[in-house]
N, C-alpha and C. Protein backbone atom coordinates (compact mmCIF):
# COMPACT_ATOMS: atom_id res chain seq x y z
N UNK A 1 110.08 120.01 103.35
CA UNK A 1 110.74 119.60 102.10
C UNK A 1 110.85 118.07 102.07
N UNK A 2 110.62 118.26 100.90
CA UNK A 2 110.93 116.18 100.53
C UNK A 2 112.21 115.71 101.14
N UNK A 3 112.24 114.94 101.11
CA UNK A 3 113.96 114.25 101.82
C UNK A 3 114.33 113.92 100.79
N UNK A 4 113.95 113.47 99.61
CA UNK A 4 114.59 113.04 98.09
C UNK A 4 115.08 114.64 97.50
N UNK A 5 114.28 115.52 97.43
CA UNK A 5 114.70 116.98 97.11
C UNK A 5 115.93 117.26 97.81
N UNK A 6 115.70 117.03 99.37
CA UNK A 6 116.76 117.53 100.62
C UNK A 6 118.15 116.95 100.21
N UNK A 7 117.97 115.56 99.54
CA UNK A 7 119.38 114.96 99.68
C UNK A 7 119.68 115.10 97.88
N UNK A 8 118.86 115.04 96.87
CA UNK A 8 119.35 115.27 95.71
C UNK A 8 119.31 116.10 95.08
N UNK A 9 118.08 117.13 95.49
CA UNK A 9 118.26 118.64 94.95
C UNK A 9 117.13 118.86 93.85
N UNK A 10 116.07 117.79 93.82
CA UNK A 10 114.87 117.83 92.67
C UNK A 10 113.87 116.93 93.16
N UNK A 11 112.82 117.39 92.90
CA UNK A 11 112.11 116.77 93.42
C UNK A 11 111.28 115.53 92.51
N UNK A 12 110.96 114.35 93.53
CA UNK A 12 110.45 112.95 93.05
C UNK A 12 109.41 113.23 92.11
N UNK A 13 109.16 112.67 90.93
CA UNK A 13 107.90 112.97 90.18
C UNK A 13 107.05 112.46 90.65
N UNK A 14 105.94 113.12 89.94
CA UNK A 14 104.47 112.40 90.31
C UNK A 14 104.40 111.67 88.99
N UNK A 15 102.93 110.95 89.39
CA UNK A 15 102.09 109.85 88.45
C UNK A 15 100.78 110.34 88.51
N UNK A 16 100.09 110.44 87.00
CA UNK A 16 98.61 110.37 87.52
C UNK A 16 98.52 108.86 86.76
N UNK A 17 97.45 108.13 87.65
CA UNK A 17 97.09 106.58 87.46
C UNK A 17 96.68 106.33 86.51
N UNK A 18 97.41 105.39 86.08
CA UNK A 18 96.79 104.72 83.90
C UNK A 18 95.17 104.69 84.26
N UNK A 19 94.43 104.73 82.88
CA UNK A 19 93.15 104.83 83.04
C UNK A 19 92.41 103.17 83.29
N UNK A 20 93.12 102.36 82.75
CA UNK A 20 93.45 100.58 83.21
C UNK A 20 94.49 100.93 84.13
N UNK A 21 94.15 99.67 85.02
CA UNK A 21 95.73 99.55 85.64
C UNK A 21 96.35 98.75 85.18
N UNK A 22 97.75 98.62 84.98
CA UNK A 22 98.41 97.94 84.37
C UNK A 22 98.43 97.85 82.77
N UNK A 23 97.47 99.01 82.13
CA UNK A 23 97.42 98.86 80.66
C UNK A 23 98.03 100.05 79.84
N UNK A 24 99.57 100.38 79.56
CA UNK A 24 100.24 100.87 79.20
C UNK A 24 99.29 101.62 77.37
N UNK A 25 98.68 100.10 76.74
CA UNK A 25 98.56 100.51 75.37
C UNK A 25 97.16 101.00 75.66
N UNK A 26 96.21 100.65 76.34
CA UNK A 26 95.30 101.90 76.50
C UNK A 26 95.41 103.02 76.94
N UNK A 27 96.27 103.55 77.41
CA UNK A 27 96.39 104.93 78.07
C UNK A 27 97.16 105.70 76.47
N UNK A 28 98.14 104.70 75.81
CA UNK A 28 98.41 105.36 75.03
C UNK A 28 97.72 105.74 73.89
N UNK A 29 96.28 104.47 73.48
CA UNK A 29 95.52 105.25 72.79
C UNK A 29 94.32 106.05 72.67
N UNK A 30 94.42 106.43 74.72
CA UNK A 30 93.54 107.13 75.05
C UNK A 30 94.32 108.53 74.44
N UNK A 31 95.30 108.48 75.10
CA UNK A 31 96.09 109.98 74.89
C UNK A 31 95.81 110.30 73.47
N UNK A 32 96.57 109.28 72.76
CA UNK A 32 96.70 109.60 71.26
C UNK A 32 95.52 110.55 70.64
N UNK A 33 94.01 110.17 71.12
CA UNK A 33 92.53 110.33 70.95
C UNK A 33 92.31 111.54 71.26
N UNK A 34 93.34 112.27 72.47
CA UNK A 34 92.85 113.73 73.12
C UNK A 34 93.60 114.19 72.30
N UNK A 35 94.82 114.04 71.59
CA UNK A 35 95.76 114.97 70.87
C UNK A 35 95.11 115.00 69.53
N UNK A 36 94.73 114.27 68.90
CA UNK A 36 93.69 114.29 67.69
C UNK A 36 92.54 115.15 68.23
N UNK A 37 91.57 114.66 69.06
CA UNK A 37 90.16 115.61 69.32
C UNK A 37 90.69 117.10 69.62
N UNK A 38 91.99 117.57 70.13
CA UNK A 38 91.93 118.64 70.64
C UNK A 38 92.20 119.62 69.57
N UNK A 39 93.59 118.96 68.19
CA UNK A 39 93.73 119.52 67.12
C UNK A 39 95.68 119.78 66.94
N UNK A 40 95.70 119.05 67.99
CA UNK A 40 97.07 118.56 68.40
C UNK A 40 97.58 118.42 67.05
N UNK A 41 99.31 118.32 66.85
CA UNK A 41 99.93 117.61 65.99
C UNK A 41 100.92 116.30 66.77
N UNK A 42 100.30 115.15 66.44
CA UNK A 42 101.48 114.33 66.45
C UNK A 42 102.99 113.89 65.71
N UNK A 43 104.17 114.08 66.54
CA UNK A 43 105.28 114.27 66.47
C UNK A 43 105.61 113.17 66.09
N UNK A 44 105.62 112.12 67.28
CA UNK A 44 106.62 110.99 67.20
C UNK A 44 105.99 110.16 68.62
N UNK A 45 105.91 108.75 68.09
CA UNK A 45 105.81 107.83 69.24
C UNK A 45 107.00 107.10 69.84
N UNK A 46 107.99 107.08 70.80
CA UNK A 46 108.98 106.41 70.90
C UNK A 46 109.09 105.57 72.39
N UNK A 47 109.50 104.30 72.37
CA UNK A 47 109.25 103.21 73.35
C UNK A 47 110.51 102.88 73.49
N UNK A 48 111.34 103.65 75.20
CA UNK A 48 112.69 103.52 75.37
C UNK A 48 112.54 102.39 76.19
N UNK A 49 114.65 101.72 76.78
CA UNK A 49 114.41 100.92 76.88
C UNK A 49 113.83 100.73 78.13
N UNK A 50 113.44 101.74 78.87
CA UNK A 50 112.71 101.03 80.14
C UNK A 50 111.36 101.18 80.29
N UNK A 51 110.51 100.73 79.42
CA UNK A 51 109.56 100.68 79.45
C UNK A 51 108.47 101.95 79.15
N UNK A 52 109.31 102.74 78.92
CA UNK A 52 108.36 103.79 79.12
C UNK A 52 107.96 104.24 77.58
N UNK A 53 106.32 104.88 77.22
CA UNK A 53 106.23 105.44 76.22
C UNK A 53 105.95 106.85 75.82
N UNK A 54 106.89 107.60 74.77
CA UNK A 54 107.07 108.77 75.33
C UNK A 54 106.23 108.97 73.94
N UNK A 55 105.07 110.77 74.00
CA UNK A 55 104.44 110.55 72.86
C UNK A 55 104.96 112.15 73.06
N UNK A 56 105.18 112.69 71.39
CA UNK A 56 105.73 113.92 71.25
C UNK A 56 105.25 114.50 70.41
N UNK A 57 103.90 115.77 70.86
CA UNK A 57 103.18 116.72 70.09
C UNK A 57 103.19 117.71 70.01
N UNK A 58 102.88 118.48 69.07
CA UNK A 58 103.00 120.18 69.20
C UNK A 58 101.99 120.60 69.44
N UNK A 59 101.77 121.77 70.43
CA UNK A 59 99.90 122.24 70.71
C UNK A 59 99.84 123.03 69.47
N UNK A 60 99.21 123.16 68.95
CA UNK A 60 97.75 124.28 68.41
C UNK A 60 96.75 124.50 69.23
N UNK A 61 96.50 125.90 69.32
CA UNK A 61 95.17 126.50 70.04
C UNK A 61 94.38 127.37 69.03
N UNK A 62 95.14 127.19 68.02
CA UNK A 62 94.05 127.91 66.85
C UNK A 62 93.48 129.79 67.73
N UNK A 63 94.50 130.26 68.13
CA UNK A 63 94.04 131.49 68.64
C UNK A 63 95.08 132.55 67.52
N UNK A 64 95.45 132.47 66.38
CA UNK A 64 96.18 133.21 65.89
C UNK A 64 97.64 133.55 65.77
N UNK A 65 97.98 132.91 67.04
CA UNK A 65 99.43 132.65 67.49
C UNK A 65 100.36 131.35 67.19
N UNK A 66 99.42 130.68 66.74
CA UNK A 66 100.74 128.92 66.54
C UNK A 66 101.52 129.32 65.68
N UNK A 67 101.04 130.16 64.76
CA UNK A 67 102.48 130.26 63.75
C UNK A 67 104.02 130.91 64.69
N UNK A 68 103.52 131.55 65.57
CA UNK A 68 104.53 132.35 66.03
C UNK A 68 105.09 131.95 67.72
N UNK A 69 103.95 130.99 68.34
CA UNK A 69 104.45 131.00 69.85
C UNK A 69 104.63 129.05 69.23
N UNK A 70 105.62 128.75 69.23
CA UNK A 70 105.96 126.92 69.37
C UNK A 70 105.54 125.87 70.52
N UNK A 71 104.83 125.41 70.92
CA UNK A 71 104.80 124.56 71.96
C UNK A 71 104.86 123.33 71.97
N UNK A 72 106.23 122.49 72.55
CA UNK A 72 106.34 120.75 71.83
C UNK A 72 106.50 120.18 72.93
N UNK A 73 105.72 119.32 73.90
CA UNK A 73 105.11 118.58 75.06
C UNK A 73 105.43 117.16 75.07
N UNK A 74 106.05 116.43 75.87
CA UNK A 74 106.01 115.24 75.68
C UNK A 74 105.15 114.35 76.90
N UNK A 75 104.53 113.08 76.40
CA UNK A 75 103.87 112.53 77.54
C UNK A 75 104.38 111.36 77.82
N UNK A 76 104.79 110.94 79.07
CA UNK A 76 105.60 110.16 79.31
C UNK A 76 104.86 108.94 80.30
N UNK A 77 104.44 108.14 79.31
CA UNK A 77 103.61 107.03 80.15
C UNK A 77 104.78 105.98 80.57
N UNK A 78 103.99 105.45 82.19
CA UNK A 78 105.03 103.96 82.53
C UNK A 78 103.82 103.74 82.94
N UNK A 79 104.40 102.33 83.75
CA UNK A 79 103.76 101.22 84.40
C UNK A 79 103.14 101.79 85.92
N UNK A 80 103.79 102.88 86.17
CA UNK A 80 103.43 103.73 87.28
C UNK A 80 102.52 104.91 87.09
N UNK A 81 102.37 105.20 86.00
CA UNK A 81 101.21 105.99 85.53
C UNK A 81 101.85 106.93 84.35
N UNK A 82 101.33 108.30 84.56
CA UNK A 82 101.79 109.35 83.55
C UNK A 82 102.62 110.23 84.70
N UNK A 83 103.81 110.09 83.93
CA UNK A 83 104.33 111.26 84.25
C UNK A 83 104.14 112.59 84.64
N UNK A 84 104.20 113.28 85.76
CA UNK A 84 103.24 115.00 85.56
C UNK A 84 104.37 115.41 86.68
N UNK A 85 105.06 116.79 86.34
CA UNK A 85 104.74 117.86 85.06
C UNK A 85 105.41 117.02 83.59
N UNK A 86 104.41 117.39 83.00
CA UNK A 86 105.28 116.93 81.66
C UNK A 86 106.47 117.88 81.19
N UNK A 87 107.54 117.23 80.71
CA UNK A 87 108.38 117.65 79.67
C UNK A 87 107.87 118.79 78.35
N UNK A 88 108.25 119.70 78.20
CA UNK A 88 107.68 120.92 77.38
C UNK A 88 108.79 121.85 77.26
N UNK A 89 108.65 121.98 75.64
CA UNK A 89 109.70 123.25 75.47
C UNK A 89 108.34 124.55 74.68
N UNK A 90 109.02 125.37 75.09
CA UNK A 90 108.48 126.74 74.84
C UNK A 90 109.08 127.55 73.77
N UNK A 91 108.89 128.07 72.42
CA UNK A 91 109.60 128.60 71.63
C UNK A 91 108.69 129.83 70.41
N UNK A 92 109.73 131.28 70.42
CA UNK A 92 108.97 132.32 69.62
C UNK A 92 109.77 132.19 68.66
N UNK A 93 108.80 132.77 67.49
CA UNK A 93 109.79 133.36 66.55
C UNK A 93 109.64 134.34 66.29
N UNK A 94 110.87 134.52 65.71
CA UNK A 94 111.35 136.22 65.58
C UNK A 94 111.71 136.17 64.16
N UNK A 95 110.22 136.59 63.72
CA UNK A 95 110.80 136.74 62.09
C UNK A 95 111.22 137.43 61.67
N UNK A 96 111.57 139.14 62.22
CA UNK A 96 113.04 139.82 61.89
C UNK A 96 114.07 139.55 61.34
N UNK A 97 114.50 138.71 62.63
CA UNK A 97 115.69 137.85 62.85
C UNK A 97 116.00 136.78 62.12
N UNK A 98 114.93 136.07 61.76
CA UNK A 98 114.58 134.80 60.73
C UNK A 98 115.19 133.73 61.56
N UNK A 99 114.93 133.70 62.66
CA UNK A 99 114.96 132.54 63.75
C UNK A 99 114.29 132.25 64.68
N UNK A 100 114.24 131.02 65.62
CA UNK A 100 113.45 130.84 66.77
C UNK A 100 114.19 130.61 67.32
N UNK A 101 113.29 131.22 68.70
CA UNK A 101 114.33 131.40 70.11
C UNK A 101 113.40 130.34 71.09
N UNK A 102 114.42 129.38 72.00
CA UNK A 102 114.10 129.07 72.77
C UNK A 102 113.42 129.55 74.09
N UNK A 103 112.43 129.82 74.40
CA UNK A 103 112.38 130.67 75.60
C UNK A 103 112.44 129.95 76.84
N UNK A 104 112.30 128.73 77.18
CA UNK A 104 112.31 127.49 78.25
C UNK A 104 112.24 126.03 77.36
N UNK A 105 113.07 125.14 78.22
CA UNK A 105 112.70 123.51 78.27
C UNK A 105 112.43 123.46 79.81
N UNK A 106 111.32 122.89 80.13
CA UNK A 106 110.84 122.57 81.33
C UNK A 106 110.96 121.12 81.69
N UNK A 107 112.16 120.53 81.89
CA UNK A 107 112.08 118.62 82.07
C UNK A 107 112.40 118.84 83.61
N UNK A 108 111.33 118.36 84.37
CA UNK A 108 111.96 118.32 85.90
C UNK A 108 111.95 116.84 86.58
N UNK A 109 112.52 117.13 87.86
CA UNK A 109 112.68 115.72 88.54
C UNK A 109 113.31 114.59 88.10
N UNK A 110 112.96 113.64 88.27
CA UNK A 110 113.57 112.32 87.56
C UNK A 110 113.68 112.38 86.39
N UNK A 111 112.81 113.33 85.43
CA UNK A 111 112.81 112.89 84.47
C UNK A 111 114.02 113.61 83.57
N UNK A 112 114.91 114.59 84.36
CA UNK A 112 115.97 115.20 83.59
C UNK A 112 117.03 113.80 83.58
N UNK A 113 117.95 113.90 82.18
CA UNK A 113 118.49 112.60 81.93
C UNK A 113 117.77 111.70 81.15
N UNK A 114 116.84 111.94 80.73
CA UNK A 114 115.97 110.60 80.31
C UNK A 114 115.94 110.54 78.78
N UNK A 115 116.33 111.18 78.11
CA UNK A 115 116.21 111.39 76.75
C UNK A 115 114.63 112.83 75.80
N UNK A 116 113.95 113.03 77.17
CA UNK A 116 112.83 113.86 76.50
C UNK A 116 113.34 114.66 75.95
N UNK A 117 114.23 115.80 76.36
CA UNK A 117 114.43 116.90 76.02
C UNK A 117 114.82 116.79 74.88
N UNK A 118 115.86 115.91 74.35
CA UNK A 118 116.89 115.56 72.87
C UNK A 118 115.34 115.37 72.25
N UNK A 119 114.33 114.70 72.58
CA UNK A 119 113.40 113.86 71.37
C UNK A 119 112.59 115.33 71.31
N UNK A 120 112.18 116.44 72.08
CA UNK A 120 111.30 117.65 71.87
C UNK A 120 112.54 118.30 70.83
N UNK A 121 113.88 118.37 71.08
CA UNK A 121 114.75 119.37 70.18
C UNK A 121 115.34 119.25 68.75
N UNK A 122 115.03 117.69 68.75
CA UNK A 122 114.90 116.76 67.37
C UNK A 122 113.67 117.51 66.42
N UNK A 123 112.72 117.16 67.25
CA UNK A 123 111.69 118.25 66.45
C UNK A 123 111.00 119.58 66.21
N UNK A 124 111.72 120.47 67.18
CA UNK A 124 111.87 121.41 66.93
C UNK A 124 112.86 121.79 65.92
N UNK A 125 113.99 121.39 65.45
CA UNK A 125 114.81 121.45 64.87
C UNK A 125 114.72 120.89 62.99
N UNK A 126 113.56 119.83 63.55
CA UNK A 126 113.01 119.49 62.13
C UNK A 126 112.07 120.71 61.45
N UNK A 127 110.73 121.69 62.42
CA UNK A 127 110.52 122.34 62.05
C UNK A 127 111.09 123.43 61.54
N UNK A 128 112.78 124.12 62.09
CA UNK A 128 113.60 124.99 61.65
C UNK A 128 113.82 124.64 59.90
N UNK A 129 114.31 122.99 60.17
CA UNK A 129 115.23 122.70 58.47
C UNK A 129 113.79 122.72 57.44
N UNK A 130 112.36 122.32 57.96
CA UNK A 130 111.27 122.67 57.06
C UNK A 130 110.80 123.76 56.83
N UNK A 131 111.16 124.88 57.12
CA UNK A 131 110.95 126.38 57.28
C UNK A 131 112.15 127.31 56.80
N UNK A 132 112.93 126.83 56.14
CA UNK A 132 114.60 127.32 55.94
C UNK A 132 114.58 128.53 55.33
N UNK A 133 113.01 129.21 54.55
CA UNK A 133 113.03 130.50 53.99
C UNK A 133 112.75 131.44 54.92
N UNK A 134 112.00 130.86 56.28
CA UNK A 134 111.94 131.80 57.36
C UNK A 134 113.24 131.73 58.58
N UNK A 135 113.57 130.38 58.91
CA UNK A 135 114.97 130.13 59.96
C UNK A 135 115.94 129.97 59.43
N UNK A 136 116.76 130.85 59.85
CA UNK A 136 118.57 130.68 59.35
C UNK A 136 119.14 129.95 60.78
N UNK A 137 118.35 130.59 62.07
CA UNK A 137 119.13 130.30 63.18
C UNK A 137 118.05 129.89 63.73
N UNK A 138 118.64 128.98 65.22
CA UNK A 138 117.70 128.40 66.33
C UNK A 138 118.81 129.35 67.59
N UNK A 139 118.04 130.03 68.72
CA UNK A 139 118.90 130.58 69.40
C UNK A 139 118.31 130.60 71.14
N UNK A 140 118.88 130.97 71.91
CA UNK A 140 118.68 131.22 73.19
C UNK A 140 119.44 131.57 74.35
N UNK A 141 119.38 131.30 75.49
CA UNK A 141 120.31 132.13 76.54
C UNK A 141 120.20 130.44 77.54
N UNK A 142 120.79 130.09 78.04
CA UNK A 142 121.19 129.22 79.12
C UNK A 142 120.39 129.78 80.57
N UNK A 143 120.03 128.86 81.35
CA UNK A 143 119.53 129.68 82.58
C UNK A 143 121.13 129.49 83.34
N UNK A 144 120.79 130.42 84.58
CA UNK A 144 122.14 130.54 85.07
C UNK A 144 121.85 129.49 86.60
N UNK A 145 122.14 128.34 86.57
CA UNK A 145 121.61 127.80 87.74
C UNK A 145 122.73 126.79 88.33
N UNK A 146 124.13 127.43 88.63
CA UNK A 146 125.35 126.90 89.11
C UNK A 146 126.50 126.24 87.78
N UNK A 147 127.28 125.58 88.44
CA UNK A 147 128.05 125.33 87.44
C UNK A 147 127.88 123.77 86.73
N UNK A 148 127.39 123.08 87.57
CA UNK A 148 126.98 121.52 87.48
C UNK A 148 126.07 121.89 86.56
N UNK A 149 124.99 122.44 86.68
CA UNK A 149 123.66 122.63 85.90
C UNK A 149 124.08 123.21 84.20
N UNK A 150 124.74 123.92 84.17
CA UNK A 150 125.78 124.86 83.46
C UNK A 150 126.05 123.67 82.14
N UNK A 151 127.33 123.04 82.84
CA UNK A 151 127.78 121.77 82.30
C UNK A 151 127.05 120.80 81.30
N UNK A 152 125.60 120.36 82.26
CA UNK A 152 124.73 119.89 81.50
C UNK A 152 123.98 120.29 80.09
N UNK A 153 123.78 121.32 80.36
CA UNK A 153 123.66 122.12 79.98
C UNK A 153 124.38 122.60 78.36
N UNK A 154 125.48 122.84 78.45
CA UNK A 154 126.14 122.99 77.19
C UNK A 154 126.34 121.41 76.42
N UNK A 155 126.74 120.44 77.57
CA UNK A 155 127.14 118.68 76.80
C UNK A 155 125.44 118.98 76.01
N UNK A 156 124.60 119.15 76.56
CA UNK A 156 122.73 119.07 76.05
C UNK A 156 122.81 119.35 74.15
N UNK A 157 122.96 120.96 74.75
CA UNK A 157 123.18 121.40 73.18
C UNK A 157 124.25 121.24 72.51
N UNK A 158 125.11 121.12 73.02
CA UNK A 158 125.91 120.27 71.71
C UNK A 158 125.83 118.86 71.30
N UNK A 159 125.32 118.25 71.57
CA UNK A 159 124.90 117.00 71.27
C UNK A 159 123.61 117.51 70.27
N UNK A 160 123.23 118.93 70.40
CA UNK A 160 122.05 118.24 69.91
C UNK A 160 122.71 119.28 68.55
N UNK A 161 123.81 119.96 68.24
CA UNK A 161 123.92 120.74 67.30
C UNK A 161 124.53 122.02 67.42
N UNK A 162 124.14 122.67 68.19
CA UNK A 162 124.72 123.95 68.70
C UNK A 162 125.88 124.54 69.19
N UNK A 163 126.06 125.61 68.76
CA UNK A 163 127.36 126.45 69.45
C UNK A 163 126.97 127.00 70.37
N UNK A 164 127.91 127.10 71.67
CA UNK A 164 127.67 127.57 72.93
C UNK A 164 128.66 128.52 73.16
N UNK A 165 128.20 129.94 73.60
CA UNK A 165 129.05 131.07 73.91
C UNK A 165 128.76 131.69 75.04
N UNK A 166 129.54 131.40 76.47
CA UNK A 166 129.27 131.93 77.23
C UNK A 166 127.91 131.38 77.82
N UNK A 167 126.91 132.64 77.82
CA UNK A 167 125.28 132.01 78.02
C UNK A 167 124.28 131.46 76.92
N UNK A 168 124.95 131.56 76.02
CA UNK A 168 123.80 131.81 74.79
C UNK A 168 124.40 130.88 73.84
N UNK A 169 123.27 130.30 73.32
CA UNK A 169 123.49 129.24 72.15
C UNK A 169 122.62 129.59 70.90
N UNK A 170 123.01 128.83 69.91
CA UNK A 170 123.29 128.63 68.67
C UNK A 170 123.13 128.02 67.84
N UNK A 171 122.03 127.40 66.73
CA UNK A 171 121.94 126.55 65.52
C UNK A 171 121.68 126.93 64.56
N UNK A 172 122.13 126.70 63.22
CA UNK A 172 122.37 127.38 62.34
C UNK A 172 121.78 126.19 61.29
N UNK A 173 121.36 127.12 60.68
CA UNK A 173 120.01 126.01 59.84
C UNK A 173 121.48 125.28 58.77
N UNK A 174 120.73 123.83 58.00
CA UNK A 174 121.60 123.25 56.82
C UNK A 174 122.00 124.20 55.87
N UNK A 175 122.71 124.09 55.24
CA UNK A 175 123.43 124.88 54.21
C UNK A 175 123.46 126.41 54.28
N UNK A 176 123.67 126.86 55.49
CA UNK A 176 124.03 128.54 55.94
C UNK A 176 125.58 128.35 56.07
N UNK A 177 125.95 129.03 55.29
CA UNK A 177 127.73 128.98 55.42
C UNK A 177 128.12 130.32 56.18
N UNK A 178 128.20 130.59 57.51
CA UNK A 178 128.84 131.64 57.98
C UNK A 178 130.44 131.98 58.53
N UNK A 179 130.86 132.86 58.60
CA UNK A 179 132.23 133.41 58.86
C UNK A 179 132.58 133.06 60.24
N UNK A 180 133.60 133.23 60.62
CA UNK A 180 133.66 133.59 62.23
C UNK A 180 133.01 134.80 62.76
N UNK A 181 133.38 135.69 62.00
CA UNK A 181 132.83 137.07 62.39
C UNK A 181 131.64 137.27 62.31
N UNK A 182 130.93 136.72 61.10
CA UNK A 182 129.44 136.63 61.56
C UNK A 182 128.42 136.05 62.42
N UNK A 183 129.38 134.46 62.80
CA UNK A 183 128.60 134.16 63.67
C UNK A 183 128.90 135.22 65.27
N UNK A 184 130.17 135.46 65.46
CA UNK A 184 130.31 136.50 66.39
C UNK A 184 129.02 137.20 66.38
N UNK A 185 128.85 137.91 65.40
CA UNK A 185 127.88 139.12 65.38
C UNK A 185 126.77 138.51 65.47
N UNK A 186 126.00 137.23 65.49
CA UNK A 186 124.72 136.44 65.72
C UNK A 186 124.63 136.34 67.00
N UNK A 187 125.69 135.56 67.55
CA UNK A 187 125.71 135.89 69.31
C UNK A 187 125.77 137.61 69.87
N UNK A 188 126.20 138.12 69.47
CA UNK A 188 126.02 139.64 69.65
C UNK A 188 124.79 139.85 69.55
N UNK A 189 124.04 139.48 68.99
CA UNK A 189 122.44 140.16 68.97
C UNK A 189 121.52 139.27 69.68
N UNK A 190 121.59 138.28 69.53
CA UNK A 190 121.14 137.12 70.76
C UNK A 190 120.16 137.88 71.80
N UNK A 191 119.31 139.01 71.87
CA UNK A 191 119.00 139.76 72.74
C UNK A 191 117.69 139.72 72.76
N UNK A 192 116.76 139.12 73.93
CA UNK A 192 115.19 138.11 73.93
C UNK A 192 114.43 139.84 73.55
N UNK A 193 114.91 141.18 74.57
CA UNK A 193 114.07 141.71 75.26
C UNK A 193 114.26 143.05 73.99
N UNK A 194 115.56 142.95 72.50
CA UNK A 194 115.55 144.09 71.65
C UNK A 194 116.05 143.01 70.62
N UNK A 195 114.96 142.19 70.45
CA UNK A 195 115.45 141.55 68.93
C UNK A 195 115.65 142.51 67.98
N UNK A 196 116.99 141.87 67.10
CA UNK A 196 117.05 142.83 65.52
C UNK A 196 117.25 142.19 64.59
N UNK A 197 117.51 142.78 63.69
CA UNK A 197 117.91 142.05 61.97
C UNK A 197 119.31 141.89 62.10
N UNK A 198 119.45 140.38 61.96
CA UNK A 198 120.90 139.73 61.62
C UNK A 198 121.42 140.73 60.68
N UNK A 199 120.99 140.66 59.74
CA UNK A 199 121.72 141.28 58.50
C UNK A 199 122.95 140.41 58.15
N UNK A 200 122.56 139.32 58.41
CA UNK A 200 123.18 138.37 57.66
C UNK A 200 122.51 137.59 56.61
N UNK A 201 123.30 137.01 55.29
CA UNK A 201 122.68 136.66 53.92
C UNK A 201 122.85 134.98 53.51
N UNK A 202 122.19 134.50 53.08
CA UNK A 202 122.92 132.99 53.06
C UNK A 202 123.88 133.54 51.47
């Protein structure tokens, strides 16, 4: 085991090497070039303050499924190379339900803390409020990975919008006016493995 893992509990990221060395804006408009050739959507370009440039796309694979499986990736170039594993959230929808469910955010190592995750849930969240005849809700379950992790965890989504109950969270598209009792009954169904119909109405 790493000794950085051993003593902090995650392990050191890797780099794969800029395609220049030292050339931050070619790598970024190398990247930019594969997310266009591949059929990519570009999200958002954002340049935090330490140097780093984070580029935020959604895959398409054109296999029949983008409407329904979400995938929003971020690439996180520095001066030390690219970031790898990248930052990636994973998301279905459940048009029953008339929501999408989170199924994973994958931010590991150094790079948890850094702002990726907020900039992938920004736009996932933009696709919810542009879709408002199909999403009422954004939903999911928390992993269960101690109480520290936990913590993070809920400060995460509520910052970014959400109600947190227990394991399972909560966003509720603009102008959905719900009860107490209904949102009760939204977390009540919250269920990955027997989705159902809210049977709730705006």
């Amino acid at each position: 085991m790493d000794i950085f893992e051993e003593l902090f509990g995650f392990k050191r990221d890797k780099f794969i090497p800029l395609q220049k060395k030292n050339d931050v804006e070619f790598e970024l408009q190398a990247r930019l070039k594969e997310i266009q050739e591949e059929g990519h959507q570009l999200l958002e370009i954002e340049r935090n303050n330490v140097g780093e440039i984070v580029i935020i796309y959604r895959q398409y694979f054109y296999d029949g499924d983008d409407d329904d499986l979400i995938n929003i990736e971020a690439i996180v170039i520095t001066k030390d190379g690219v970031r790898v594993p990248y930052p990636i959230m994973h998301v279905i929808r459940r048009e029953k339900d008339r929501s999408l469910y989170i199924v994973d955010i994958k931010v590991l190592g150094e790079s948890i803390n850094k702002g990726y995750g907020s900039l992938m849930m920004k736009h996932l969240l933009d696709i919810a409020k542009k879709d408002k005849e199909r999403v009422m809700f954004v939903t999911g379950n928390m992993s269960s990975e101690g109480d520290e992790h936990r913590q993070r965890q809920i400060h995460f989504y509520k910052k970014c919008g959400f109600i947190c109950h227990e394991e399972k969270i909560l966003w509720i598209n603009d102008g959905i006016e719900l009860s107490t009792e209904q949102i009760s009954d939204v977390f009540s169904r919250i269920v990955l493995a027997d989705p159902q119909v809210f049977g709730i109405r705006e």
